[in-house]
N, C-alpha and C. Protein backbone atom coordinates (compact mmCIF):
# COMPACT_ATOMS: atom_id res chain seq x y z
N UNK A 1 121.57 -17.79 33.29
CA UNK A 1 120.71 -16.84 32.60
C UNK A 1 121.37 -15.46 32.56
N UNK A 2 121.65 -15.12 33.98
CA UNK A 2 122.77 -13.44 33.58
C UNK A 2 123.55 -13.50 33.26
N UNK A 3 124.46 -14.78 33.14
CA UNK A 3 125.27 -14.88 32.08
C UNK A 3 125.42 -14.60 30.54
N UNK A 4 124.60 -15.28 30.24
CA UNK A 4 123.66 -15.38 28.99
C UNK A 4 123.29 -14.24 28.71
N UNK A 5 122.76 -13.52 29.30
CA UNK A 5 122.09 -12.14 29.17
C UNK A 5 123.48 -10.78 28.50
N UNK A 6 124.42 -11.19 29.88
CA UNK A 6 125.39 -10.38 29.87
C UNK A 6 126.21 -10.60 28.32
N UNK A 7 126.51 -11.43 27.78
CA UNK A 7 127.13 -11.96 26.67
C UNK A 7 126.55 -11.43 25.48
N UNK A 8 125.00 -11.34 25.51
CA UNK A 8 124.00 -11.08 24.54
C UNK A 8 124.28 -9.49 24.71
N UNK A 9 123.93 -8.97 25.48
CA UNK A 9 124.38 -7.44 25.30
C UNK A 9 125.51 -6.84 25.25
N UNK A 10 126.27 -7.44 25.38
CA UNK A 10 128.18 -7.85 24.78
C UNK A 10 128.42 -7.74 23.43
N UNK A 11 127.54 -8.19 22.74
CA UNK A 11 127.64 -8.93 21.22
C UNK A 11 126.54 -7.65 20.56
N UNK A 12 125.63 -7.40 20.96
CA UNK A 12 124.39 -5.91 20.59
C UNK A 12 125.44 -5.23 20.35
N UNK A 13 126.34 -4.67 21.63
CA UNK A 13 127.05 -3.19 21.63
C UNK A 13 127.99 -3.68 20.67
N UNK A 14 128.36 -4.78 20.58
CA UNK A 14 129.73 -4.97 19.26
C UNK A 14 129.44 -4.63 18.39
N UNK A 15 128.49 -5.15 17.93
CA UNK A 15 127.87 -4.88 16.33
C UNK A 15 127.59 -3.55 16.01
N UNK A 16 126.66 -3.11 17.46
CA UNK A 16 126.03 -1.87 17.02
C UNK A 16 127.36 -0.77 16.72
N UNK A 17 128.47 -0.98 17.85
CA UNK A 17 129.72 0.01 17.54
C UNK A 17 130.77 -0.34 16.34
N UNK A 18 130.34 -1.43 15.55
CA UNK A 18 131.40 -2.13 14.43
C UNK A 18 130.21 -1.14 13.25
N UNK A 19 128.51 -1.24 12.88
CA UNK A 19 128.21 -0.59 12.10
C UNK A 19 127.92 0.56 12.15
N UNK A 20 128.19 1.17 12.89
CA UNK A 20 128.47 2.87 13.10
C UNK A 20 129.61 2.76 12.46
N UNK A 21 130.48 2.48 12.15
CA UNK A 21 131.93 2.83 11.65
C UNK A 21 132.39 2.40 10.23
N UNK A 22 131.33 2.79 9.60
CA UNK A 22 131.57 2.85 8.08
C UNK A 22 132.68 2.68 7.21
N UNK A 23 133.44 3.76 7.74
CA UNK A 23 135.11 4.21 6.88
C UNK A 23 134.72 4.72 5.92
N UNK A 24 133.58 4.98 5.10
CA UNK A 24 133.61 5.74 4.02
C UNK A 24 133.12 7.11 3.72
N UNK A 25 133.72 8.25 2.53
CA UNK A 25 133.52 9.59 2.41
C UNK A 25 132.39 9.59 2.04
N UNK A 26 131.33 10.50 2.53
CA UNK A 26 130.18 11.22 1.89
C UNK A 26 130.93 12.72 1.01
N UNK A 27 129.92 12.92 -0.31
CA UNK A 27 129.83 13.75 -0.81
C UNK A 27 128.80 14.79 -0.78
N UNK A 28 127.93 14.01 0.24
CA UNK A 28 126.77 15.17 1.09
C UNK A 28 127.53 16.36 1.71
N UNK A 29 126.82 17.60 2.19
CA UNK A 29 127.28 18.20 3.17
C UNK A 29 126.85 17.81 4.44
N UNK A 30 127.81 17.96 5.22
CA UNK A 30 126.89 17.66 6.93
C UNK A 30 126.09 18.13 7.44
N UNK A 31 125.33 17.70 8.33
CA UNK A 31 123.98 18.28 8.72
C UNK A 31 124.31 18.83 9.89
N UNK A 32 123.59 20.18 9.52
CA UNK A 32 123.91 21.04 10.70
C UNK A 32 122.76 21.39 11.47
N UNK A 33 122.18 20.66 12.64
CA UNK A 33 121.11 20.43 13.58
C UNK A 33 121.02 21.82 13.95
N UNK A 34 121.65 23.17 14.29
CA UNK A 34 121.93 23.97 14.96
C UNK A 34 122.73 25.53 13.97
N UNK A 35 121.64 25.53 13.16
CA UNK A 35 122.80 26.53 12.04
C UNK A 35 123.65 27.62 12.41
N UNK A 36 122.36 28.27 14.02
CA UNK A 36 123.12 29.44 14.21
C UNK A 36 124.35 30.50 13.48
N UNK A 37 124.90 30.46 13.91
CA UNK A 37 126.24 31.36 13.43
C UNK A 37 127.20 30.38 12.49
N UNK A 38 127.19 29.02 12.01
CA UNK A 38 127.66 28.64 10.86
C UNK A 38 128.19 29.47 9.40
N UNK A 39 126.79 29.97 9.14
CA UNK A 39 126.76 30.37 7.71
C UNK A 39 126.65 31.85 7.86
N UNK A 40 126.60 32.43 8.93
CA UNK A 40 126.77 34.26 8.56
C UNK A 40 128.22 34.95 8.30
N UNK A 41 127.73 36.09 7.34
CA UNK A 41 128.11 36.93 6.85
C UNK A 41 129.70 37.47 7.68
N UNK A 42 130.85 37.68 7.91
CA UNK A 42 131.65 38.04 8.27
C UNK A 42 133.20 38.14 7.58
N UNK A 43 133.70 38.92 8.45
CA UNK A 43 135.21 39.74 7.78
C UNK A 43 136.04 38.85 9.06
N UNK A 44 137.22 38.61 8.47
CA UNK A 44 138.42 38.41 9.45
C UNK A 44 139.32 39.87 9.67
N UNK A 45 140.00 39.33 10.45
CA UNK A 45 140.55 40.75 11.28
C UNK A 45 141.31 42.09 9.93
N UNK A 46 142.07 41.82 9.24
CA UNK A 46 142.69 41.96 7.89
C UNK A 46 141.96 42.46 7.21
N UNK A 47 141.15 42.18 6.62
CA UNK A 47 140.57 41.65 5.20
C UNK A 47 139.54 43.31 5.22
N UNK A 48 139.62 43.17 3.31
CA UNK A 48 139.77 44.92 3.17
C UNK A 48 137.80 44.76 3.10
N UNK A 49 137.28 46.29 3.46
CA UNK A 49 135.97 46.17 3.76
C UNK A 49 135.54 47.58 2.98
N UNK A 50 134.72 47.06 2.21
CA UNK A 50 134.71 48.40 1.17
C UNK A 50 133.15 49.05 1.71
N UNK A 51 132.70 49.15 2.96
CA UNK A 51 132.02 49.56 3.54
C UNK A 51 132.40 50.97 4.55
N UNK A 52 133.93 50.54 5.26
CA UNK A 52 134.02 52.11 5.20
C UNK A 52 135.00 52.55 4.66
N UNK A 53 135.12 54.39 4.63
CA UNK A 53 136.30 54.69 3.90
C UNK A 53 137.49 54.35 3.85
N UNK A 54 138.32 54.49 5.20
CA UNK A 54 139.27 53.49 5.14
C UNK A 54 139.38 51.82 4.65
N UNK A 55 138.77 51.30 4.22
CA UNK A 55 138.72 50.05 3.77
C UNK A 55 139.37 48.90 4.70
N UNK A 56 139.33 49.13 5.95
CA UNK A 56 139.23 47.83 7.17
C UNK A 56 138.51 47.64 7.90
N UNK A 57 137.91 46.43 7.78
CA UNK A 57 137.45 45.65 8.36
C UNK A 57 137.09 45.37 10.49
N UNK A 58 138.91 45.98 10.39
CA UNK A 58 138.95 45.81 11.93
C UNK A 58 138.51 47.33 12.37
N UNK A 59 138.17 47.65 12.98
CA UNK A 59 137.66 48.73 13.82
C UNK A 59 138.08 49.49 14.87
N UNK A 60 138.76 50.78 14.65
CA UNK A 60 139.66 51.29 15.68
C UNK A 60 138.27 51.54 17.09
N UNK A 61 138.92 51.39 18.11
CA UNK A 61 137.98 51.49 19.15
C UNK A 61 137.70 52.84 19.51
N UNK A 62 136.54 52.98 20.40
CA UNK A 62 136.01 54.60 20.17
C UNK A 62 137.04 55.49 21.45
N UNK A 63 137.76 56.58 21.10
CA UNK A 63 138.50 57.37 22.09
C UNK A 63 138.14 57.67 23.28
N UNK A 64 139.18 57.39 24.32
CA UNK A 64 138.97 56.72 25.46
C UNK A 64 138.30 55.57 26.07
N UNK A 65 138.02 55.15 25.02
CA UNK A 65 137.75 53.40 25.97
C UNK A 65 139.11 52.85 26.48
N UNK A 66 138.67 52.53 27.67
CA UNK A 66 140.08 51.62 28.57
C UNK A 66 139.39 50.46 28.81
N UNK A 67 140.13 49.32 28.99
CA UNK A 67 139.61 48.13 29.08
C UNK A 67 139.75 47.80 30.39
N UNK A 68 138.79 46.86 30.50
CA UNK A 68 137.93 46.46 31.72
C UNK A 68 138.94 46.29 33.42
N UNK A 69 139.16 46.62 34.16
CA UNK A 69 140.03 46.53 34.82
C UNK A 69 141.23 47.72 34.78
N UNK A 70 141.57 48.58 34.01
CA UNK A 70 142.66 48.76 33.59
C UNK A 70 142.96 50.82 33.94
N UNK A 71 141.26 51.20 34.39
CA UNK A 71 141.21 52.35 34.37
C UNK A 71 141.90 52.52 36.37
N UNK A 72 142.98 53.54 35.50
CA UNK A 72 143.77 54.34 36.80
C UNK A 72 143.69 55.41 36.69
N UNK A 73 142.30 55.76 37.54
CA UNK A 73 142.17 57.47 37.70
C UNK A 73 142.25 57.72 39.15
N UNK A 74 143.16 56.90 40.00
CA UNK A 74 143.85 57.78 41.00
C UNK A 74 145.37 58.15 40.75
N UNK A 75 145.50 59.50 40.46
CA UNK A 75 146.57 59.77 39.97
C UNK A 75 147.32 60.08 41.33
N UNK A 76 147.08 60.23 42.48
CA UNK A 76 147.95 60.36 43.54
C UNK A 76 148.35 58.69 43.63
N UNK A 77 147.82 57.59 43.72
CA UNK A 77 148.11 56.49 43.84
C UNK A 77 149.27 55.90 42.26
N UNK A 78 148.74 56.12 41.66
CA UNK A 78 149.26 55.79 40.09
C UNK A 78 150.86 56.79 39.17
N UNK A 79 150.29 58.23 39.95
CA UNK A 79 151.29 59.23 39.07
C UNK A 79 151.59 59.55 40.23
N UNK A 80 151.32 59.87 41.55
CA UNK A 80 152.05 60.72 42.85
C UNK A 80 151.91 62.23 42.50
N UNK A 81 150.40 61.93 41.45
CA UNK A 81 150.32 63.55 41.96
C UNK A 81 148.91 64.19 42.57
N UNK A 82 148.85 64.95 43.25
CA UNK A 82 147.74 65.32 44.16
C UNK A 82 146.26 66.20 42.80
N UNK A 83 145.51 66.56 43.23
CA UNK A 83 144.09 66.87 43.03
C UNK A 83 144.05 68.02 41.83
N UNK A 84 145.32 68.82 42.15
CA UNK A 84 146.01 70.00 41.24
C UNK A 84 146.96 69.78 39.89
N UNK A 85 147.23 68.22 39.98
CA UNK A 85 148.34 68.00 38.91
C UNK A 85 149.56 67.86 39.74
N UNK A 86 149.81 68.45 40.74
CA UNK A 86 151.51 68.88 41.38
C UNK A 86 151.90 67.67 42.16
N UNK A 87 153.32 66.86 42.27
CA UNK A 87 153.72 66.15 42.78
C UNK A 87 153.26 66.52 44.19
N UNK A 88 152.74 64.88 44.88
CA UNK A 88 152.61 65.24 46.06
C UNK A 88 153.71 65.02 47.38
N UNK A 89 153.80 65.39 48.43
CA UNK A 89 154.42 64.59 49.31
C UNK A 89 153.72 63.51 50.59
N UNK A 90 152.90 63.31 50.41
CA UNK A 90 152.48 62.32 50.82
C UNK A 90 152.09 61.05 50.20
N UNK A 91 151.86 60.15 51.17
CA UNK A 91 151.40 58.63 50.34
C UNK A 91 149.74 58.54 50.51
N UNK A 92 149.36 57.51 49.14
CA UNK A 92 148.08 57.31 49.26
C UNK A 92 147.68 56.31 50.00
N UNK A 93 146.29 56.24 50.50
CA UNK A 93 145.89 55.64 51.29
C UNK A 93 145.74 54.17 51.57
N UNK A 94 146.21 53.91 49.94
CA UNK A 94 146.54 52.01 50.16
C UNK A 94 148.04 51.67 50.78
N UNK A 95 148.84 52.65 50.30
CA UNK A 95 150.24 52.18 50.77
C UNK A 95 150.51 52.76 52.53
N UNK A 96 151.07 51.47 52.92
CA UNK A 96 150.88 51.56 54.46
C UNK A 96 152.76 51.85 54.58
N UNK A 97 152.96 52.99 55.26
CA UNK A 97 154.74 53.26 55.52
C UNK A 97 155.02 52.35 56.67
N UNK A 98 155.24 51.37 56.08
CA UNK A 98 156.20 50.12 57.48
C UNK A 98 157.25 49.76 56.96
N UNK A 99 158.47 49.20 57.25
CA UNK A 99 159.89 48.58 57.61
C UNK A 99 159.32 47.70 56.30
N UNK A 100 158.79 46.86 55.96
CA UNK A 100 158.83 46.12 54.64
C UNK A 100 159.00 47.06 53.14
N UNK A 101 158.19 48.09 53.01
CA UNK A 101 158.12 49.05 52.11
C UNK A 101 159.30 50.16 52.30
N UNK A 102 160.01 50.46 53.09
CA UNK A 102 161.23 51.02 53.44
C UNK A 102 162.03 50.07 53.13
N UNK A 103 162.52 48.71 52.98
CA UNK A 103 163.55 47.80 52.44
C UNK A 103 163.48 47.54 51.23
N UNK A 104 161.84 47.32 50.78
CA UNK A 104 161.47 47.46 49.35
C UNK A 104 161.81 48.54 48.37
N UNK A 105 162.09 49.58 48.89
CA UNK A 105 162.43 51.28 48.30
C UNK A 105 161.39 51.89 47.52
């Protein structure tokens, strides 16, 4: 009998996965369950945009934005210079003066 059984639902999934597989073109469009962002309105990076004066699309970013990670406003750590602008002579407080960083230069 589970034999039997097993064989029978052997032969279901055959069929059922042989007529799923059509091979042939529709001239429908596909159905889109989920339209969301499919069909809206948009520019690629290039492409001329007669919305503003300059006529692009891409968008210069607003002055002084730095990107995420990237802002170095310790300038004693970054430039070696102290609170005034002026080169300093000391080190900042991440760099530790040991025998590895003296071979390193």
């Amino acid at each position: 009998m589970s034999r039997s059984l097993h064989t029978l639902s052997l032969a279901l999934a055959l069929v059922g996965t042989l007529s799923a597989c059509e091979g042939n073109r529709s001239d429908q469009p596909p159905v889109h369950v989920f339209i969301d962002m499919d069909f809206q309105q948009k520019f690629t990076a290039q492409e001329r945009n007669d919305f503003f004066a300059d006529h692009r699309a891409m968008r210069a970013p607003v002055e002084g934005t730095v990107a995420q990670g990237f802002l170095k406003d310790d300038d004693l750590f970054y430039r070696g210079r102290d609170l005034e602008g002026r080169l300093s002579n000391t080190l900042p407080e991440q760099i530790v003066l040991d025998e590895k960083l003296l071979k390193r230069g």
